[in-house]
Structures are given as structure tokens and as C-alpha cells.
N, C-alpha and C. Protein backbone atom coordinates (compact mmCIF):
# COMPACT_ATOMS: atom_id res chain seq x y z
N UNK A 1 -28.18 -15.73 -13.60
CA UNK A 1 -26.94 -16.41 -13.29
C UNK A 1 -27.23 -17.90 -13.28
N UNK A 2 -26.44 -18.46 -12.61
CA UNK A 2 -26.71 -20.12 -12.68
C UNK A 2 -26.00 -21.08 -13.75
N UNK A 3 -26.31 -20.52 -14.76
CA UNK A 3 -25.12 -20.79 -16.20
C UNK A 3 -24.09 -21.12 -15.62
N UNK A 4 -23.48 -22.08 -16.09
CA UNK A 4 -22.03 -22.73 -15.35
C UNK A 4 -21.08 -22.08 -16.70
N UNK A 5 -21.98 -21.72 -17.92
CA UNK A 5 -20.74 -20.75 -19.29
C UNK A 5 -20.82 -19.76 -18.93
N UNK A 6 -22.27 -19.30 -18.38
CA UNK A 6 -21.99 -17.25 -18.49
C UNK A 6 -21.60 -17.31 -17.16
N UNK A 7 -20.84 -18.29 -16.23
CA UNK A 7 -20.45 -17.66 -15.12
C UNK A 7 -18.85 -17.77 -15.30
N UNK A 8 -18.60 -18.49 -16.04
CA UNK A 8 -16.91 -19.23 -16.43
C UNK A 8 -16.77 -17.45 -17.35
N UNK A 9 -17.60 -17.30 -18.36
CA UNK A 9 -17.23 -16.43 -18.86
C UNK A 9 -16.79 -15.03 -18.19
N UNK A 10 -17.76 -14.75 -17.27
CA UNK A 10 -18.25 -13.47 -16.81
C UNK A 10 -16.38 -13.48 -15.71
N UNK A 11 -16.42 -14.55 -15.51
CA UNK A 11 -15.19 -15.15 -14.07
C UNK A 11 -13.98 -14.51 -15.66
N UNK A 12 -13.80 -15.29 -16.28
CA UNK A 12 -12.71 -15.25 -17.42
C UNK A 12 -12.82 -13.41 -17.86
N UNK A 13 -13.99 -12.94 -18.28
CA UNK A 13 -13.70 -11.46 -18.81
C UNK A 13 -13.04 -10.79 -17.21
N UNK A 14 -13.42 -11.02 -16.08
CA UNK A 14 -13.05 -10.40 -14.80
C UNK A 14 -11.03 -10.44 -14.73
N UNK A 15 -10.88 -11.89 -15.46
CA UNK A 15 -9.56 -11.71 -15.39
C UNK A 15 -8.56 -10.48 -16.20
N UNK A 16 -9.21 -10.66 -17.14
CA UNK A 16 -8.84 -9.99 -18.15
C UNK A 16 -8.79 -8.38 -17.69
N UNK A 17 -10.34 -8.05 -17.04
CA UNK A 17 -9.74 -6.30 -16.69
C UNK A 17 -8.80 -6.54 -15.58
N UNK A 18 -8.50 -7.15 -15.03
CA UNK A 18 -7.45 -7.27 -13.44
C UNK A 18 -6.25 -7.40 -14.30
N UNK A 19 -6.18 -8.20 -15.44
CA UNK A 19 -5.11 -7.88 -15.90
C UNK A 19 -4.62 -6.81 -16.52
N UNK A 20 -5.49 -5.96 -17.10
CA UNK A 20 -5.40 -4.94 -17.46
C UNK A 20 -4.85 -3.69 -16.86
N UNK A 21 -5.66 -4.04 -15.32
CA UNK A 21 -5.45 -2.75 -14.26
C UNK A 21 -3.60 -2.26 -14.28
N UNK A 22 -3.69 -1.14 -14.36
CA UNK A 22 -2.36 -0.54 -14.23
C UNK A 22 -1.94 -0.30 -12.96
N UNK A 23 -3.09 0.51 -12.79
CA UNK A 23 -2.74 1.07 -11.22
C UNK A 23 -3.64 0.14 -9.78
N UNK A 24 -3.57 0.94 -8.53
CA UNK A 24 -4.43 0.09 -7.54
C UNK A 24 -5.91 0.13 -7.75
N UNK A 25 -6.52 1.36 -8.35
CA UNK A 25 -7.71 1.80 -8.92
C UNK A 25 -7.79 1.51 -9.98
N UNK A 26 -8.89 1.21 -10.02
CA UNK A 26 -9.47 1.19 -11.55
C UNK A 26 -10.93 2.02 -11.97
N UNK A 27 -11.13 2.18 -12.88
CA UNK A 27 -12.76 2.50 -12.89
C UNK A 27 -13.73 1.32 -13.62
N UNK A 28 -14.86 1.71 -12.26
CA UNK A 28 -15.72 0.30 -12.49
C UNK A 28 -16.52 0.39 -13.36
N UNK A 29 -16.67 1.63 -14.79
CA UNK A 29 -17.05 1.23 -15.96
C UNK A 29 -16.55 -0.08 -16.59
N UNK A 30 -15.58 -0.29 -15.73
CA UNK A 30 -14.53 -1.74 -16.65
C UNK A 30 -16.01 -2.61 -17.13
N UNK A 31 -16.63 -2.60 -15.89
CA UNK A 31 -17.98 -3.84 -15.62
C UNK A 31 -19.15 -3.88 -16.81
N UNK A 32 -18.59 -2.45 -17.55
CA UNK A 32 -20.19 -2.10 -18.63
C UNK A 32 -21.63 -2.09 -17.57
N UNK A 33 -21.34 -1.67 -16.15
CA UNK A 33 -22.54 -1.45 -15.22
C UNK A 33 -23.44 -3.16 -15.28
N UNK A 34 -22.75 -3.50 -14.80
CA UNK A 34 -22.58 -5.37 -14.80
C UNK A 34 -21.45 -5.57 -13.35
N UNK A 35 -21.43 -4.81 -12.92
CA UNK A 35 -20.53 -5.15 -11.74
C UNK A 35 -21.15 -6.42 -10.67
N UNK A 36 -22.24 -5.87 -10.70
CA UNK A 36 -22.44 -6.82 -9.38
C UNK A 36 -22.83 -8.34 -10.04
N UNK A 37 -23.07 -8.39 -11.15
CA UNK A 37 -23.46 -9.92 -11.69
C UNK A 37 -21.57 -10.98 -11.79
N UNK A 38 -20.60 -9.91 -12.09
CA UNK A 38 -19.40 -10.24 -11.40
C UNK A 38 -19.42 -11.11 -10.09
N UNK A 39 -19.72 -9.61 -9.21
CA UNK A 39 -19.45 -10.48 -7.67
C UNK A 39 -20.33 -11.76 -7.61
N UNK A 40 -21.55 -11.78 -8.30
CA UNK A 40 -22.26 -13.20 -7.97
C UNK A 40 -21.41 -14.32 -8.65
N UNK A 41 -20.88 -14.20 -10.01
CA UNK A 41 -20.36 -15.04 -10.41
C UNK A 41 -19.21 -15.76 -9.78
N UNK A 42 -18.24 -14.74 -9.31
CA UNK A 42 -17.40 -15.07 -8.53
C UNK A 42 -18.07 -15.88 -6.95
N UNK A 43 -18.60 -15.47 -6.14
CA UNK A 43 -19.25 -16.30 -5.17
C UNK A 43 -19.97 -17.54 -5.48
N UNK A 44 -20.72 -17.42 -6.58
CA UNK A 44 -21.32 -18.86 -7.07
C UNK A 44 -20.46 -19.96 -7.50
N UNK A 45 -18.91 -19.34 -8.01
CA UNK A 45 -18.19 -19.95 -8.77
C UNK A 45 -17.22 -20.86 -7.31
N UNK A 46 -17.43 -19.32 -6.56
CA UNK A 46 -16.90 -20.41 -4.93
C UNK A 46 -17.23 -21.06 -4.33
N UNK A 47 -18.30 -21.02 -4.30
CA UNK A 47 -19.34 -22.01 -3.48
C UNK A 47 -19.03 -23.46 -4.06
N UNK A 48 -18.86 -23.30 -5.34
CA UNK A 48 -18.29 -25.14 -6.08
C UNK A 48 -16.98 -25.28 -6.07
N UNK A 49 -16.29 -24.44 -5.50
CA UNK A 49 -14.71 -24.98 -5.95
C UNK A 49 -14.11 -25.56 -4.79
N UNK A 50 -13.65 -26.91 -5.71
CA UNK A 50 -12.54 -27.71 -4.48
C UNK A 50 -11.10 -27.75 -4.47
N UNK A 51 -10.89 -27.19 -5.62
CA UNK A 51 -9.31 -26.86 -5.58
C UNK A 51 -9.09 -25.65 -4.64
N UNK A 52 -8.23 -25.89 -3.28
CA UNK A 52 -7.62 -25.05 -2.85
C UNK A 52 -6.81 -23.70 -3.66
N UNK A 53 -6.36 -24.17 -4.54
CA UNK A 53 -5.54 -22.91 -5.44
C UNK A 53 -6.36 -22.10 -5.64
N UNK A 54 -7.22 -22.54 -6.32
CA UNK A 54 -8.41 -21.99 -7.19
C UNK A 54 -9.07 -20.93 -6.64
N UNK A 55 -9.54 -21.87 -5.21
CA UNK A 55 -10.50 -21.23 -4.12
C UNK A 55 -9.98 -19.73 -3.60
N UNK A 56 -8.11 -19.57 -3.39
CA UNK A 56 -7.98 -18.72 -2.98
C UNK A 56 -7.74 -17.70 -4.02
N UNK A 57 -7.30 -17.85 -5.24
CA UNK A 57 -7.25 -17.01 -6.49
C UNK A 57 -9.49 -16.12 -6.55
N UNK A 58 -9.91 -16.93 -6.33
CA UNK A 58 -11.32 -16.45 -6.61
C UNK A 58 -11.57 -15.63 -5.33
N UNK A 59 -11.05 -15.80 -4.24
CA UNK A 59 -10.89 -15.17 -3.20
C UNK A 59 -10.73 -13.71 -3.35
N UNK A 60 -9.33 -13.62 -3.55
CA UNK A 60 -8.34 -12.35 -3.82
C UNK A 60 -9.23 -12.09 -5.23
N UNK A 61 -10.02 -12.10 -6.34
CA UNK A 61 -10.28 -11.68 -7.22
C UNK A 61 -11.78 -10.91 -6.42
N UNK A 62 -12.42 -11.56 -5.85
CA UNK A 62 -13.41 -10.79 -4.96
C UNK A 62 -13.14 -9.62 -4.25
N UNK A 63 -12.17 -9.71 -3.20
CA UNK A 63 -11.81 -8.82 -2.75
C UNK A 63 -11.10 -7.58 -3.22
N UNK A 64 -10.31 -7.47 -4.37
CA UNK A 64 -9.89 -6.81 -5.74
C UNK A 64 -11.29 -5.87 -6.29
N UNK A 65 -12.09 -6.45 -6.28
CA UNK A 65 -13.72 -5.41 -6.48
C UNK A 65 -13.35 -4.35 -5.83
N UNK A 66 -13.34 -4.05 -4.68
CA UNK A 66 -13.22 -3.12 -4.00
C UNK A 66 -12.18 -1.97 -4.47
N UNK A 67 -11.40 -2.21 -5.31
CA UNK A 67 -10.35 -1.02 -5.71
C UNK A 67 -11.00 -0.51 -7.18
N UNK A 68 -12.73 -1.03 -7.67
CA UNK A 68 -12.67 -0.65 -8.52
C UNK A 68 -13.68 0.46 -8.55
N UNK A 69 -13.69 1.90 -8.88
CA UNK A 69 -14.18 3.04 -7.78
C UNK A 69 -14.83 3.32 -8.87
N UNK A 70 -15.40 4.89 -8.94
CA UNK A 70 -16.23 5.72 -9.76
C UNK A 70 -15.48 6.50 -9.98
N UNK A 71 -15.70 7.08 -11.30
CA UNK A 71 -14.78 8.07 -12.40
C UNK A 71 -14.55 9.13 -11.36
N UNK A 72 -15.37 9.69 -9.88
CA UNK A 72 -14.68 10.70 -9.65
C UNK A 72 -13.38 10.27 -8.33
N UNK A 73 -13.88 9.11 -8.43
CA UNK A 73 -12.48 8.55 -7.28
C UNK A 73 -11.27 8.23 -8.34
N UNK A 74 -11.32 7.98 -9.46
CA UNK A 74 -10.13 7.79 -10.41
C UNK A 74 -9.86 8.93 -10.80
N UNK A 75 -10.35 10.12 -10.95
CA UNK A 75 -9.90 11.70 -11.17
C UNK A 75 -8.96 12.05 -10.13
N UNK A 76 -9.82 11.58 -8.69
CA UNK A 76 -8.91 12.34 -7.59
C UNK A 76 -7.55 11.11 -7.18
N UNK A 77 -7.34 10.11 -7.90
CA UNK A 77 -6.10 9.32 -7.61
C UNK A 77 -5.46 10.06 -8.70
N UNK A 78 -5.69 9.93 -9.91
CA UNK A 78 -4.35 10.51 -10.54
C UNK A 78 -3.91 11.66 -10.59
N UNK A 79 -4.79 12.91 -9.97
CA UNK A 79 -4.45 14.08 -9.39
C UNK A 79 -3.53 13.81 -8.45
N UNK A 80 -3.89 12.74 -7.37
CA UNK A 80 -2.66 13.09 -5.72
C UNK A 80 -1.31 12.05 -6.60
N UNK A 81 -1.78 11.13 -7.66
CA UNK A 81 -0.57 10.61 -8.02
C UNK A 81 0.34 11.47 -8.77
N UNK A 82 -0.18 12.42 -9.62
CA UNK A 82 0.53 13.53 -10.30
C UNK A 82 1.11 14.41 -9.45
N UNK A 83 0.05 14.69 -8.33
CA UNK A 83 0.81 15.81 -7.44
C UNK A 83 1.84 15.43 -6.77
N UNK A 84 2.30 13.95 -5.95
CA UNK A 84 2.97 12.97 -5.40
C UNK A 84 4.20 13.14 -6.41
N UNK A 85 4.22 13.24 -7.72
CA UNK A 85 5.07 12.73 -8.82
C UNK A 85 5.97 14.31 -8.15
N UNK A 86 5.70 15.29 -8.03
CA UNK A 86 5.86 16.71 -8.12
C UNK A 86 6.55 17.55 -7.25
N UNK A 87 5.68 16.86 -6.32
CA UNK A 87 6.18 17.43 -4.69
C UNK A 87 6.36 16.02 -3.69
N UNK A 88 7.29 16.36 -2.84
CA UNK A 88 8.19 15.32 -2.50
C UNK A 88 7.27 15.43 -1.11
N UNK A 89 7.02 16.50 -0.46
CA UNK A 89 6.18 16.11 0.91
C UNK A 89 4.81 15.76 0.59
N UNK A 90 4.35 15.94 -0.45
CA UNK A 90 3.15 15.18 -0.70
C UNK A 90 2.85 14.24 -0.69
N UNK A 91 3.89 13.69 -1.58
CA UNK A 91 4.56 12.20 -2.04
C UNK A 91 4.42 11.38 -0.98
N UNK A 92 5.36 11.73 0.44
CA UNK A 92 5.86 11.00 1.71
C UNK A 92 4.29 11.17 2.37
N UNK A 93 3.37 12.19 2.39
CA UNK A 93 2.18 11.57 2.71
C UNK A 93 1.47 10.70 2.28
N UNK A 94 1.18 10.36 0.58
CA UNK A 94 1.21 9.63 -0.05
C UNK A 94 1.39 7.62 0.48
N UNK A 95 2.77 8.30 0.93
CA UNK A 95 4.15 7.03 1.42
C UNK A 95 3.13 6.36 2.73
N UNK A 96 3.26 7.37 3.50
CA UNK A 96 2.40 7.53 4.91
C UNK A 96 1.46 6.83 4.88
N UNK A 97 0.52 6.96 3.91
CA UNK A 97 -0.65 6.44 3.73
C UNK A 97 -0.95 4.83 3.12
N UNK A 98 0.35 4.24 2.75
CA UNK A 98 0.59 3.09 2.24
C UNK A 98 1.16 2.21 3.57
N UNK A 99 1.89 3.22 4.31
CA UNK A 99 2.35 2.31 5.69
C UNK A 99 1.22 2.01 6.24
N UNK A 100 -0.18 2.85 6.31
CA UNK A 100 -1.17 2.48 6.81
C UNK A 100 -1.25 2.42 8.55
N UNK A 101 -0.23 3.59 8.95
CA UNK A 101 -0.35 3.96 10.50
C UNK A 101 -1.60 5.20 10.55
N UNK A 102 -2.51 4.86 10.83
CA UNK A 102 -3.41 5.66 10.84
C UNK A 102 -3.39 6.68 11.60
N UNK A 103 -3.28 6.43 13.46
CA UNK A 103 -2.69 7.90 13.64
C UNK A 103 -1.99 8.83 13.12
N UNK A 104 -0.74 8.66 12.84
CA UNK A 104 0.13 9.28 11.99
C UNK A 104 -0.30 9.89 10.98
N UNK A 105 -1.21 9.31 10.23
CA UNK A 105 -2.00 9.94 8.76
C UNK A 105 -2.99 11.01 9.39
N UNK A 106 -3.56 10.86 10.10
CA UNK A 106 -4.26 11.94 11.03
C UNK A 106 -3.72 12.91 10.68
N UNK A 107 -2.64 12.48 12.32
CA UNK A 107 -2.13 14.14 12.34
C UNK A 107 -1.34 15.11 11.40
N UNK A 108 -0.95 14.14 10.13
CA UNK A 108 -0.36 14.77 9.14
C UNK A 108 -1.47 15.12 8.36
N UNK A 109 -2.87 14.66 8.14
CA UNK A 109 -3.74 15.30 7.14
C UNK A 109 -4.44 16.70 8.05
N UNK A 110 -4.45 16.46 9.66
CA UNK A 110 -5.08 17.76 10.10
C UNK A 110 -3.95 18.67 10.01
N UNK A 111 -2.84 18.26 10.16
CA UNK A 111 -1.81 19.55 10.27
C UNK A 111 -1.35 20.01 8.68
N UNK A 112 -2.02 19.09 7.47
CA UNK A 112 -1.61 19.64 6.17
C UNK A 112 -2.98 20.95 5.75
N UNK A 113 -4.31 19.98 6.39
CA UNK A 113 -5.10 20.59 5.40
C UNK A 113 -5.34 20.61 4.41
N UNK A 114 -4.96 19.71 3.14
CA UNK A 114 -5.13 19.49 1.93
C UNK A 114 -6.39 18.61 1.66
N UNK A 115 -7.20 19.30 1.18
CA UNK A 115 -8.66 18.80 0.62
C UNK A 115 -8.62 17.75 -0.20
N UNK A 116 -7.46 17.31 -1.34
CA UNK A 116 -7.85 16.47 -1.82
C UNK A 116 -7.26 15.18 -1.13
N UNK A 117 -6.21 15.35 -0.43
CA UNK A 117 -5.32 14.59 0.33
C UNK A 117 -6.61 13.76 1.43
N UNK A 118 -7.24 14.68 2.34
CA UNK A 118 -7.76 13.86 2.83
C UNK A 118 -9.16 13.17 2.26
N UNK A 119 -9.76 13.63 1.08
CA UNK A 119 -10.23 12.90 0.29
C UNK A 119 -9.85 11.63 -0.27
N UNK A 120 -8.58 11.47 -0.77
CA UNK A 120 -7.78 10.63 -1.16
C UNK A 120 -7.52 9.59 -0.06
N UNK A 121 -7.40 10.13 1.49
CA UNK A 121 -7.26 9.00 2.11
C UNK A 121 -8.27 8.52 2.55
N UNK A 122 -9.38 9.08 2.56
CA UNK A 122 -10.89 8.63 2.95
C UNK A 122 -11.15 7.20 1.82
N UNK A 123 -10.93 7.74 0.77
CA UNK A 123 -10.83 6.68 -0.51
C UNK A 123 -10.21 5.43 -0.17
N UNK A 124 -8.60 5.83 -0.22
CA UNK A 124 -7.63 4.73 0.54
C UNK A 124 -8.72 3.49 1.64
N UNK A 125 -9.17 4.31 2.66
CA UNK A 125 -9.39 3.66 3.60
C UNK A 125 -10.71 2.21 3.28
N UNK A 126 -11.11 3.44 2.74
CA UNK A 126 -12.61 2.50 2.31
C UNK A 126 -12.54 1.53 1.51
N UNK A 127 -11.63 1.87 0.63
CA UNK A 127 -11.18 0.88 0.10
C UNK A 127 -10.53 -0.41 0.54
N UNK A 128 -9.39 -0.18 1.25
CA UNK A 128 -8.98 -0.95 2.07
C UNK A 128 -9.69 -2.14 3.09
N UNK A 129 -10.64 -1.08 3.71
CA UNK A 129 -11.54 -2.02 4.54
C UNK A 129 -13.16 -3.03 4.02
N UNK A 130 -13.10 -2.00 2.39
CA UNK A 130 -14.36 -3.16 1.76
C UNK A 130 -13.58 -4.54 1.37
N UNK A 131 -12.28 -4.36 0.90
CA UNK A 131 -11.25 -5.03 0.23
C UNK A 131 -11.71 -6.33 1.46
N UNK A 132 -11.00 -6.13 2.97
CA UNK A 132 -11.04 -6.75 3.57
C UNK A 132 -12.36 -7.57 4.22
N UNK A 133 -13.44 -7.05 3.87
CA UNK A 133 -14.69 -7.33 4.16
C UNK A 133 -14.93 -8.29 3.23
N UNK A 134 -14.77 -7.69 1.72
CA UNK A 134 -14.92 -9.12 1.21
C UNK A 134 -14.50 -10.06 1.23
N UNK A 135 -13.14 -9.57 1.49
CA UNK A 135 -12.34 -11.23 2.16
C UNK A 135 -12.84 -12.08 2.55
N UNK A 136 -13.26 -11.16 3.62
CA UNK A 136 -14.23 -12.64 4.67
C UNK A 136 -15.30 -12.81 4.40
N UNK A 137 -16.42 -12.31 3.37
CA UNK A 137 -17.42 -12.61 2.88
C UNK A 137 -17.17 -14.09 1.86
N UNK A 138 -15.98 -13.89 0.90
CA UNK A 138 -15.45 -14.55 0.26
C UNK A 138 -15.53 -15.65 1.16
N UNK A 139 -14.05 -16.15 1.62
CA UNK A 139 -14.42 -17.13 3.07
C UNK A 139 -14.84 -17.41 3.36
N UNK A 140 -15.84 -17.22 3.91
CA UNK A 140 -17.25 -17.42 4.50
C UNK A 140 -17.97 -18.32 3.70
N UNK A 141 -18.30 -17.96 2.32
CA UNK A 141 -18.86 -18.61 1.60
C UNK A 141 -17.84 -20.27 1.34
N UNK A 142 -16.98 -19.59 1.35
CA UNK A 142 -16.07 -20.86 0.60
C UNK A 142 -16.04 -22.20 2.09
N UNK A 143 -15.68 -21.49 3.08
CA UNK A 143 -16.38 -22.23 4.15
C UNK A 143 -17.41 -22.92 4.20
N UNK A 144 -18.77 -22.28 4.03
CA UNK A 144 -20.01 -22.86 4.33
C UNK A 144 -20.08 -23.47 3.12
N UNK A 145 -19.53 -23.85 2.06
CA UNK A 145 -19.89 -25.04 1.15
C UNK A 145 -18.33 -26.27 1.12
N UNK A 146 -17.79 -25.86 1.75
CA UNK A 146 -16.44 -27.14 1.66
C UNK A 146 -16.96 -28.02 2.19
């Protein structure tokens, strides 16, 4: 790393799969197994930036890593999204799980019992909370060099 081109580049191809992404998942083959030279680029690229705009766009593009999973976490999203498409109480758990009341998701995944459902929200979650971790990793960095 260090390259101020292969990091502009590596930053520029990153846009491009985010633009691509359809859904909240993606699969992190996107990276060609280059993922993590991404996240450095992006952090190295923060550590120099003084444009506020900028800073927080590279932000949210860090934290965006996190929705990008392994082929068997993108199998089991478009399964509960197909099944969601199908069945309407699925769906509203689905729903449930976007409000992000976690009790509530509980007691509706212990009282459903659906294996992939609570797979799916285990996913959700983790996701959710690396999402937010990098946030503040992001931050952090962008902090300790302003």
C-alpha cells in the first residue's frame, strides 16, 4: 500500500462495486479476495483527508464493508428474501427485523422456530454491529489525524 494511485484506484474500483450492490448484501468475492487491502486503502486514504465531505463519504464506505458477507450468507438472504416475497408472516418478521426491536425479534424467532430465520437474523445483527464498529474505527482514525 502507500501508493497514493493504487490507493485512489483500489478507493475508485470500491465505488464502483457499492454502486453496483443491488441489495443490502453483497458477496465479498466482489474484492477478488483483496478485501482487506480495500479497508487499508480506505483508512490510509482517511487519515489524509481534509475535506469534511469527503471524510464522511470514506467513512460510510468503510462501514458498508460489513454488509459484504460470504456466498453462504448471500444464499441464505435471498432464500428469506424469496420466502418474505411468498409468505406474508414471514415477510412481517423480516419487517420486525428491520425495526431492529430486538426483544420483539426474540420472542418472535423462539416462538417461530424457523432455522433459517434465525440464521438470517444472527447475520442481520452482525452485520449491523460490525457496520457500526467500523464506524467508529473509521472516526477514530479520521480523528487522530485532523
Amino acid at each position: 500500500m502507500g501508493e497514493p494511485d493504487e490507493v485512489t484506484q483500489l478507493i475508485q474500483r470500491y465505488r464502483e462495486i457499492l454502486a453496483g450492490r443491488r441489495q443490502r448484501y453483497a458477496c465479498d468475492s466482489a474484492f477478488g479476495g483483496r478485501k482487506r487491502e480495500f479497508e487499508k486503502a480506505l483508512l490510509e486514504r482517511l487519515g489524509a483527508e481534509r475535506d469534511p465531505q469527503q471524510a464522511a463519504a470514506l467513512v460510510e464506505m468503510y462501514a458498508q464493508l460489513a454488509f459484504f458477507v460470504p456466498q453462504p450468507d448471500m444464499e441464505l438472504d435471498e432464500l428469506c428474501r424469496r420466502r418474505g416475497e411468498q409468505d406474508q408472516e414471514f415477510h412481517s418478521l423480516l419487517e420486525l427485523m428491520e425495526a431492529g426491536d430486538h426483544e420483539a425479534i426474540q420472542k418472535q424467532l423462539a416462538a417461530k422456530n424457523v432455522p433459517e430465520l434465525i440464521r438470517y437474523y444472527a447475520l442481520h445483527r452482525r452485520a449491523a454491529l460490525e457496520s457500526s464498529a467500523r464506524r467508529q474505527q473509521a472516526l477514530s482514525v479520521q480523528e487522530l489525524n485532523a
